[in-house]
C-alpha atoms as a PDB file:
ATOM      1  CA  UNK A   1      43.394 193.583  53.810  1.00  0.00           C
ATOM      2  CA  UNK A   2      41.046 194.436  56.270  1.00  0.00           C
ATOM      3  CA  UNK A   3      38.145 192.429  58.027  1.00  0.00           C
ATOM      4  CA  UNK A   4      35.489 193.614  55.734  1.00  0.00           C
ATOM      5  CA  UNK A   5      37.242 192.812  52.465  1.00  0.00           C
ATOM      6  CA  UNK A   6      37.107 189.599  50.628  1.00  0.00           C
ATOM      7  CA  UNK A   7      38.116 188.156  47.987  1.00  0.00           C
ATOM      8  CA  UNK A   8      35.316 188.053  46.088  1.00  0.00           C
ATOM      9  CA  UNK A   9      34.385 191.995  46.903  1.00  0.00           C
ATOM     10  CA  UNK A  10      35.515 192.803  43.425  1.00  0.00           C
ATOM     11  CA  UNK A  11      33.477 190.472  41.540  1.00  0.00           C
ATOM     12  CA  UNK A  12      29.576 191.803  41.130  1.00  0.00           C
ATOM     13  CA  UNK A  13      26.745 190.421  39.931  1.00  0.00           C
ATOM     14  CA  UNK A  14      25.610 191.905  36.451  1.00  0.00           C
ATOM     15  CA  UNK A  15      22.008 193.072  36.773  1.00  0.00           C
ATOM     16  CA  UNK A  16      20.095 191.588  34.661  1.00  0.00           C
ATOM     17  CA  UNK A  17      16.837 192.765  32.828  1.00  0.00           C
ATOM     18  CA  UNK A  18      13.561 191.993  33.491  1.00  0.00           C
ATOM     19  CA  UNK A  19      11.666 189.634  30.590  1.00  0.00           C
ATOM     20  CA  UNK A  20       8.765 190.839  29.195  1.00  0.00           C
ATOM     21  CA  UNK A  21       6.401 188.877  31.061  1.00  0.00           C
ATOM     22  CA  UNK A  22       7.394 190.202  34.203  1.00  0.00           C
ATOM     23  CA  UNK A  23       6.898 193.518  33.316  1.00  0.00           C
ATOM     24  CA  UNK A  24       3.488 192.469  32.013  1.00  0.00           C
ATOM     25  CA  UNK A  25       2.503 191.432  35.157  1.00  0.00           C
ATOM     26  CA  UNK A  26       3.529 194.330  37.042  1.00  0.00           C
ATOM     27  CA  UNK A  27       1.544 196.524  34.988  1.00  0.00           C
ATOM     28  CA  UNK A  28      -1.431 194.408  35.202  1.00  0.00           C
ATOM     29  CA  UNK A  29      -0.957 194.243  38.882  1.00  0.00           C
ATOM     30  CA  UNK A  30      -0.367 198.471  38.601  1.00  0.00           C
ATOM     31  CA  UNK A  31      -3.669 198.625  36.558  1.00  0.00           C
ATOM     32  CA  UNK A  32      -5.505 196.432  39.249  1.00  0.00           C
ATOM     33  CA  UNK A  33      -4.622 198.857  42.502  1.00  0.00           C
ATOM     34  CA  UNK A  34      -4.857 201.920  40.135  1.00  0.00           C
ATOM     35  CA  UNK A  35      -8.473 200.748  39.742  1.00  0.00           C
ATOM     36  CA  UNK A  36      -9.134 199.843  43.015  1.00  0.00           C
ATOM     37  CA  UNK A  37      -7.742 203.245  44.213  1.00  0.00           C
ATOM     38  CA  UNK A  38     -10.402 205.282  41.774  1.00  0.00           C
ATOM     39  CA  UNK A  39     -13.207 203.004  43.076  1.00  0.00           C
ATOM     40  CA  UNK A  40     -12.714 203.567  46.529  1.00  0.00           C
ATOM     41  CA  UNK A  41     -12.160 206.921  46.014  1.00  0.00           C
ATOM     42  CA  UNK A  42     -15.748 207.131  44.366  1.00  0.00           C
ATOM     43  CA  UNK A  43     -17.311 205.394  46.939  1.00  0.00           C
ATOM     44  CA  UNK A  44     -15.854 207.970  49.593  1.00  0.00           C
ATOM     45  CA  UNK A  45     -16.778 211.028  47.522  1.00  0.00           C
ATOM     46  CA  UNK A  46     -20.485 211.669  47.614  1.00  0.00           C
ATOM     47  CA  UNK A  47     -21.612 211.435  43.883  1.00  0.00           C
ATOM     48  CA  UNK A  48     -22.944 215.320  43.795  1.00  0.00           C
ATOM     49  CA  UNK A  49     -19.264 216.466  44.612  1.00  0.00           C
ATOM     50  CA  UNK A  50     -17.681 214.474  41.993  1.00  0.00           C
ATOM     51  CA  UNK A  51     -20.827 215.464  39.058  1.00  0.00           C
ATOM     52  CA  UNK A  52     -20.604 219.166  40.272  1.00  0.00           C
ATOM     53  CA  UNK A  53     -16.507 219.370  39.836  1.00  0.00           C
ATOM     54  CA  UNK A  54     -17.014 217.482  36.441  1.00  0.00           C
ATOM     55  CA  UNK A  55     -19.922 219.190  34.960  1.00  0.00           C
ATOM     56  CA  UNK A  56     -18.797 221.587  31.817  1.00  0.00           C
ATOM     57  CA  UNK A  57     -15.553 220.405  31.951  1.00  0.00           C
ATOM     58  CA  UNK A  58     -15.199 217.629  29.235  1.00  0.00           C
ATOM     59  CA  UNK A  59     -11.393 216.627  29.755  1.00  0.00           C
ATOM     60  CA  UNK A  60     -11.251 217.100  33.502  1.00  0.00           C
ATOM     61  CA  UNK A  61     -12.148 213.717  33.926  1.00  0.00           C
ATOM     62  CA  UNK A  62      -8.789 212.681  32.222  1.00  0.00           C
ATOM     63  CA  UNK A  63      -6.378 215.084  34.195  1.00  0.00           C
ATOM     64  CA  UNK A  64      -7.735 213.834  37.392  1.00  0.00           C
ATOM     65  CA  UNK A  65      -7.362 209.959  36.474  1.00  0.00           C
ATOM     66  CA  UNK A  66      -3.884 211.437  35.379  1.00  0.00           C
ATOM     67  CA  UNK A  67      -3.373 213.438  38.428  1.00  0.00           C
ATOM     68  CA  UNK A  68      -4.525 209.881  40.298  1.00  0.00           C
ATOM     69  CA  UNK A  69      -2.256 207.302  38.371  1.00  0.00           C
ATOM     70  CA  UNK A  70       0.828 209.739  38.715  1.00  0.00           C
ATOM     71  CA  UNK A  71       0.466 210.233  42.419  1.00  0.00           C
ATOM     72  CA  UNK A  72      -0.252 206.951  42.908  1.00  0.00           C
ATOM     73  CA  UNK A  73       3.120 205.694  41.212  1.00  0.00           C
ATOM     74  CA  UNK A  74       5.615 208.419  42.528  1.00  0.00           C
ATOM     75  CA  UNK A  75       4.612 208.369  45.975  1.00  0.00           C
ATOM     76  CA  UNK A  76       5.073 204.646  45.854  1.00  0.00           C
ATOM     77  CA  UNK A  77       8.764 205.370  44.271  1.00  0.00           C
ATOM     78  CA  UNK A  78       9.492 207.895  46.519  1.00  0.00           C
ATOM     79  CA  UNK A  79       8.853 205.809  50.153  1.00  0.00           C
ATOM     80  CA  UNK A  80       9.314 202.179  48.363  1.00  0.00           C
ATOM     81  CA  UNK A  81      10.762 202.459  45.350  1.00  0.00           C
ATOM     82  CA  UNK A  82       8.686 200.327  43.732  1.00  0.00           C
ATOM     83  CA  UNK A  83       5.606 199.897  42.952  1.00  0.00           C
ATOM     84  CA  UNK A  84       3.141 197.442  44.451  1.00  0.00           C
ATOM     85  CA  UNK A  85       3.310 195.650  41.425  1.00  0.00           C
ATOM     86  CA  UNK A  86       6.999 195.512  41.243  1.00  0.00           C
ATOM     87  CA  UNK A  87       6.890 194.167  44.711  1.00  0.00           C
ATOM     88  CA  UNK A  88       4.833 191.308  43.957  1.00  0.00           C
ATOM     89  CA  UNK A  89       6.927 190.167  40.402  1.00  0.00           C
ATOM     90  CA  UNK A  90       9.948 191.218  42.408  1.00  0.00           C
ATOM     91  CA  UNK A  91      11.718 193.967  39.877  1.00  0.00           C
ATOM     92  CA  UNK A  92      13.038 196.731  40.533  1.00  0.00           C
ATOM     93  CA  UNK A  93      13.927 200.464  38.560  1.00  0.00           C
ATOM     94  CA  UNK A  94      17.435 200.992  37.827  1.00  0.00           C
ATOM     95  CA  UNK A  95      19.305 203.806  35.645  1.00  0.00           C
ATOM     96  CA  UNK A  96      21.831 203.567  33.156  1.00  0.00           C
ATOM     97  CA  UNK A  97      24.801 203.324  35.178  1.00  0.00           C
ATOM     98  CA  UNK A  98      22.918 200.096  37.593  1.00  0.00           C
ATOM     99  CA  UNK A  99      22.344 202.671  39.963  1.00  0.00           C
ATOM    100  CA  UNK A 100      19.256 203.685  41.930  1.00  0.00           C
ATOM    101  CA  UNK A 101      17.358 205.961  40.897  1.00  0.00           C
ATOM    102  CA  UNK A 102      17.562 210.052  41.657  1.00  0.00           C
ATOM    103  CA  UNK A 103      14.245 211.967  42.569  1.00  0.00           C
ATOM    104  CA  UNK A 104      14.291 213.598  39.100  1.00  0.00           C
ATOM    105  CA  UNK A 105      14.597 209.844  38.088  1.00  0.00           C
ATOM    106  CA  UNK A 106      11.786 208.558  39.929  1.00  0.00           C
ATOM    107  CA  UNK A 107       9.365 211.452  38.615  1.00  0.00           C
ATOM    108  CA  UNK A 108      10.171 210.797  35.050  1.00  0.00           C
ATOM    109  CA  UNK A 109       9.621 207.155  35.967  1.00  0.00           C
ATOM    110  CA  UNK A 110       6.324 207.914  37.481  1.00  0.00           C
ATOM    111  CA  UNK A 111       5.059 209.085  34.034  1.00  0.00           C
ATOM    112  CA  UNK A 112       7.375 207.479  31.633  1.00  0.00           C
ATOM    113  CA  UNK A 113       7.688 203.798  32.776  1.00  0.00           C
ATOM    114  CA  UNK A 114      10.203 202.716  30.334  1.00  0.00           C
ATOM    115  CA  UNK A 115      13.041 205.208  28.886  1.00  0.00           C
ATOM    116  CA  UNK A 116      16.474 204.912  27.666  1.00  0.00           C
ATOM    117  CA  UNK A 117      18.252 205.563  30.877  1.00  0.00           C
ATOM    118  CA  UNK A 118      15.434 204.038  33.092  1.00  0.00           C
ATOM    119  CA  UNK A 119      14.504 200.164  32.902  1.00  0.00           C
ATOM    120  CA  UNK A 120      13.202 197.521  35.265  1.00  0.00           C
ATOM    121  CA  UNK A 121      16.022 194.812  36.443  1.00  0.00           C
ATOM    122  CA  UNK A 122      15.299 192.007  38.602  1.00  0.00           C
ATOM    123  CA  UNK A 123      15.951 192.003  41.671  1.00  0.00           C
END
């Protein structure tokens, strides 16, 4: 046996999953810095920028609060792994297997927040 080992190295801790409140929060926590992040970003954009890029485009104003929301949530998973949300309620993504998750993972989670093989544990 060496120095590291003990005998309770064997026994782990299930993960368990994160109620339904919790996840609430986080996404109302999500919503608030997603909102905060389009409202500064108005206020830094002169107005006549943001009309001239938008004018005869109908739907371009939902692929860029799209564009926005995703970048917001994968760069977060990519240098934290979590969002600021999941931070604050203190969950955390993990796959199927109770294992962090893979970049391919953590893109998928950016859009998708809740799949089969992703959910949100506690942490």
């Amino acid at each position: 046996m060496e120095n590291d080992d003990s005998i309770l190295s064997d026994i782990e801790t299930p993960a368990i999953e994160s109620t339904y409140w919790q996840r609430l929060f986080t996404n109302i926590i999500d919503w608030l810095v997603e909102v905060g992040l389009f409202v500064g970003i108005y206020w830094m954009i002169p107005l006549e920028s943001i009309a001239s890029f938008l004018d005869d485009k109908p739907y371009m104003t939902y692929v860029v609060l799209f564009i926005l929301i995703f970048a917001y949530r994968f760069i977060c998973l990519i240098t934290y792994e979590k969002t600021v949300g999941m931070m604050i309620c203190g969950i955390k993504y993990l796959d199927a297997s109770l294992q962090p998750l893979s970049a391919k993972q953590k893109m998928i989670a950016a859009v998708a927040i809740r799949t089969s093989t992703i959910r949100l544990y506690k942490n």
